[in-house]
C-alpha atoms as a PDB file:
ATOM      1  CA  UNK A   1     118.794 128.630  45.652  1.00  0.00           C
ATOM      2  CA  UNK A   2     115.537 126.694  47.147  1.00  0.00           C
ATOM      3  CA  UNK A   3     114.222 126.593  50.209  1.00  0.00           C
ATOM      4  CA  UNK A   4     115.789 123.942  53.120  1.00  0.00           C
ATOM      5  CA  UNK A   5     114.162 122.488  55.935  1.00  0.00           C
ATOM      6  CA  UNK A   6     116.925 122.416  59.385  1.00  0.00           C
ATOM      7  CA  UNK A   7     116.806 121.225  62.854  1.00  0.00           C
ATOM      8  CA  UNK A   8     117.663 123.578  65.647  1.00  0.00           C
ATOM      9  CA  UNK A   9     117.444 122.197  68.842  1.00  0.00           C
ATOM     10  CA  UNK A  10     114.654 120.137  68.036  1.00  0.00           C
ATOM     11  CA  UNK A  11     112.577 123.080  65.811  1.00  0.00           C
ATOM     12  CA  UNK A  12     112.057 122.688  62.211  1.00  0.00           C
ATOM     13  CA  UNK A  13     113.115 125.768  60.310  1.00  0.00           C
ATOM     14  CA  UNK A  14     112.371 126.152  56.298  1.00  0.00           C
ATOM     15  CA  UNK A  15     114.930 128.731  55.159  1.00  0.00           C
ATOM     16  CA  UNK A  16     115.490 130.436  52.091  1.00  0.00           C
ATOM     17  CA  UNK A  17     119.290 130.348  51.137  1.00  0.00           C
ATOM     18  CA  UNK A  18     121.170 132.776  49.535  1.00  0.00           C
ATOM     19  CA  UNK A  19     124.661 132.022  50.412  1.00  0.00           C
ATOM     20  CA  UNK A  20     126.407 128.406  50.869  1.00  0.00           C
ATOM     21  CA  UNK A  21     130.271 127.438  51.488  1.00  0.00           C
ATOM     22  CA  UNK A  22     132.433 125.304  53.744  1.00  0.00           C
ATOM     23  CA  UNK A  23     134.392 126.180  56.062  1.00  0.00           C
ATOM     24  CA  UNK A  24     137.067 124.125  58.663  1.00  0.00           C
ATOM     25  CA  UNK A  25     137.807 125.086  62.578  1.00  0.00           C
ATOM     26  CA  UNK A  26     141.037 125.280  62.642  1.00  0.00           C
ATOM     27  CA  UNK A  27     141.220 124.007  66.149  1.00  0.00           C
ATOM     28  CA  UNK A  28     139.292 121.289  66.059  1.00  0.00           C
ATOM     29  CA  UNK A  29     139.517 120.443  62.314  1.00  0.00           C
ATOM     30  CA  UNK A  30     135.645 119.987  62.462  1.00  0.00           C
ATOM     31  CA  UNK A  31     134.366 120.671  58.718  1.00  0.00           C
ATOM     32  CA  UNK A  32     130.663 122.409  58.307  1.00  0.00           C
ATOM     33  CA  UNK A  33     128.766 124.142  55.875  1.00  0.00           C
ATOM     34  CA  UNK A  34     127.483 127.993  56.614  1.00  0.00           C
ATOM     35  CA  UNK A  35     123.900 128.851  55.197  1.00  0.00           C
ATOM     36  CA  UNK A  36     122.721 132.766  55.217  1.00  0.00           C
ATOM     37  CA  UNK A  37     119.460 133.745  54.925  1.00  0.00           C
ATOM     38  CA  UNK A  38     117.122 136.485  55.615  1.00  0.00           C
ATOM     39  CA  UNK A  39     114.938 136.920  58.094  1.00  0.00           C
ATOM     40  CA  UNK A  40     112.476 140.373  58.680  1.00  0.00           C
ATOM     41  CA  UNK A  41     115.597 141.715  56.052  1.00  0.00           C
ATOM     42  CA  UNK A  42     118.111 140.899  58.491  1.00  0.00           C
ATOM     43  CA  UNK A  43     120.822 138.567  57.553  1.00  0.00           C
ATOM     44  CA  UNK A  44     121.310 135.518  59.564  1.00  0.00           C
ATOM     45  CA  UNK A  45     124.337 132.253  59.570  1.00  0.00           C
ATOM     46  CA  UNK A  46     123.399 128.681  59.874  1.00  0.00           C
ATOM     47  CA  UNK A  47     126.248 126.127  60.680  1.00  0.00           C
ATOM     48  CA  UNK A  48     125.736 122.471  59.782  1.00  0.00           C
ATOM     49  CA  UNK A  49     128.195 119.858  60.826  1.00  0.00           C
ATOM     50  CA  UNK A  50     129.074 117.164  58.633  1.00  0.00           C
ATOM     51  CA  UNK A  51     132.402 115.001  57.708  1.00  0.00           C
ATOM     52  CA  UNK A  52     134.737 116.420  55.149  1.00  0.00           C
ATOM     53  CA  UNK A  53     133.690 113.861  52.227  1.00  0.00           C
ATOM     54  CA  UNK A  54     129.905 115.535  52.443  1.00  0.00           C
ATOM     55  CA  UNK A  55     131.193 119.239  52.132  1.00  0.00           C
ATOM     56  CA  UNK A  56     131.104 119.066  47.701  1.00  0.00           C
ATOM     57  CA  UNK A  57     127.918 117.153  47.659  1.00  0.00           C
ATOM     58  CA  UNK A  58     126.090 118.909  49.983  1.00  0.00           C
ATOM     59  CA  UNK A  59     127.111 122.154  49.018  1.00  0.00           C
ATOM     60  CA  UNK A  60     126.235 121.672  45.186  1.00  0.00           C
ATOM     61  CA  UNK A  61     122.774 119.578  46.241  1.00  0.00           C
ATOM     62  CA  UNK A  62     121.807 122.789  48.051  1.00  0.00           C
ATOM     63  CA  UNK A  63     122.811 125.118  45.216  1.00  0.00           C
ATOM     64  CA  UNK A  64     121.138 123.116  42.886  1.00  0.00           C
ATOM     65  CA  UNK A  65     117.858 122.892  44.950  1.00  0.00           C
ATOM     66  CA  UNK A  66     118.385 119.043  44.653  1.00  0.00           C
ATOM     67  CA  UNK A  67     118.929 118.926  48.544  1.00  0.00           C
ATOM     68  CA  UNK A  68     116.257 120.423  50.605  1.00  0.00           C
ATOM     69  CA  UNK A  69     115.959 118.185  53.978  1.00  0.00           C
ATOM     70  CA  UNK A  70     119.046 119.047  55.751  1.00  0.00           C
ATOM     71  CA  UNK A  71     117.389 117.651  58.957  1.00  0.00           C
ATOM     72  CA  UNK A  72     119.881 114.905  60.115  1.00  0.00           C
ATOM     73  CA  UNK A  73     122.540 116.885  60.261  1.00  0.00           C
ATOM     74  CA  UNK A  74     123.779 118.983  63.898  1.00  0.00           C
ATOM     75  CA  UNK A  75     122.426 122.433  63.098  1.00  0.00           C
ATOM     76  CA  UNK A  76     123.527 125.537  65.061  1.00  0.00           C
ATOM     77  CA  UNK A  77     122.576 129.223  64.349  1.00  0.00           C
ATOM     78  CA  UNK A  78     125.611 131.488  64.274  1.00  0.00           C
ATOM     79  CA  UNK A  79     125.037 134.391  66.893  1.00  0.00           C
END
């Protein structure tokens, strides 16, 4: 996978992801897509909101490396 440039709370991260998928709260039925990456070899989760109809097309744009600005989308970093 290529790199992706996020917004987190108004900072612009470039990330290197290895691992994409969707995933649904349960609760809320809020859909989002989980990003892992490294960082000083330490693995780290990325949560990016978006509606249900986005979840294929984002997740194949960023496996493909045909989707790289993820920017407009509600980022949150998974603790």
């Amino acid at each position: 996978m290529k790199e992706v440039i996020i917004n987190i709370n108004g900072e612009l991260k470039t990330l290197n992801v290895s691992l994409v998928f969707a995933s649904r709260n349960p609760k809320t039925n809020q859909f989002s897509i989980s990003l892992s990456y490294s960082e000083f070899e330490q693995q780290k989760w990325i949560r990016l909101f978006c509606d249900e109809e986005e979840t294929d097309a984002l997740i194949s744009g960023i496996r493909e490396g045909n989707l790289t600005d993820l920017r407009q989308y509600k980022a949150q970093e998974v603790i």
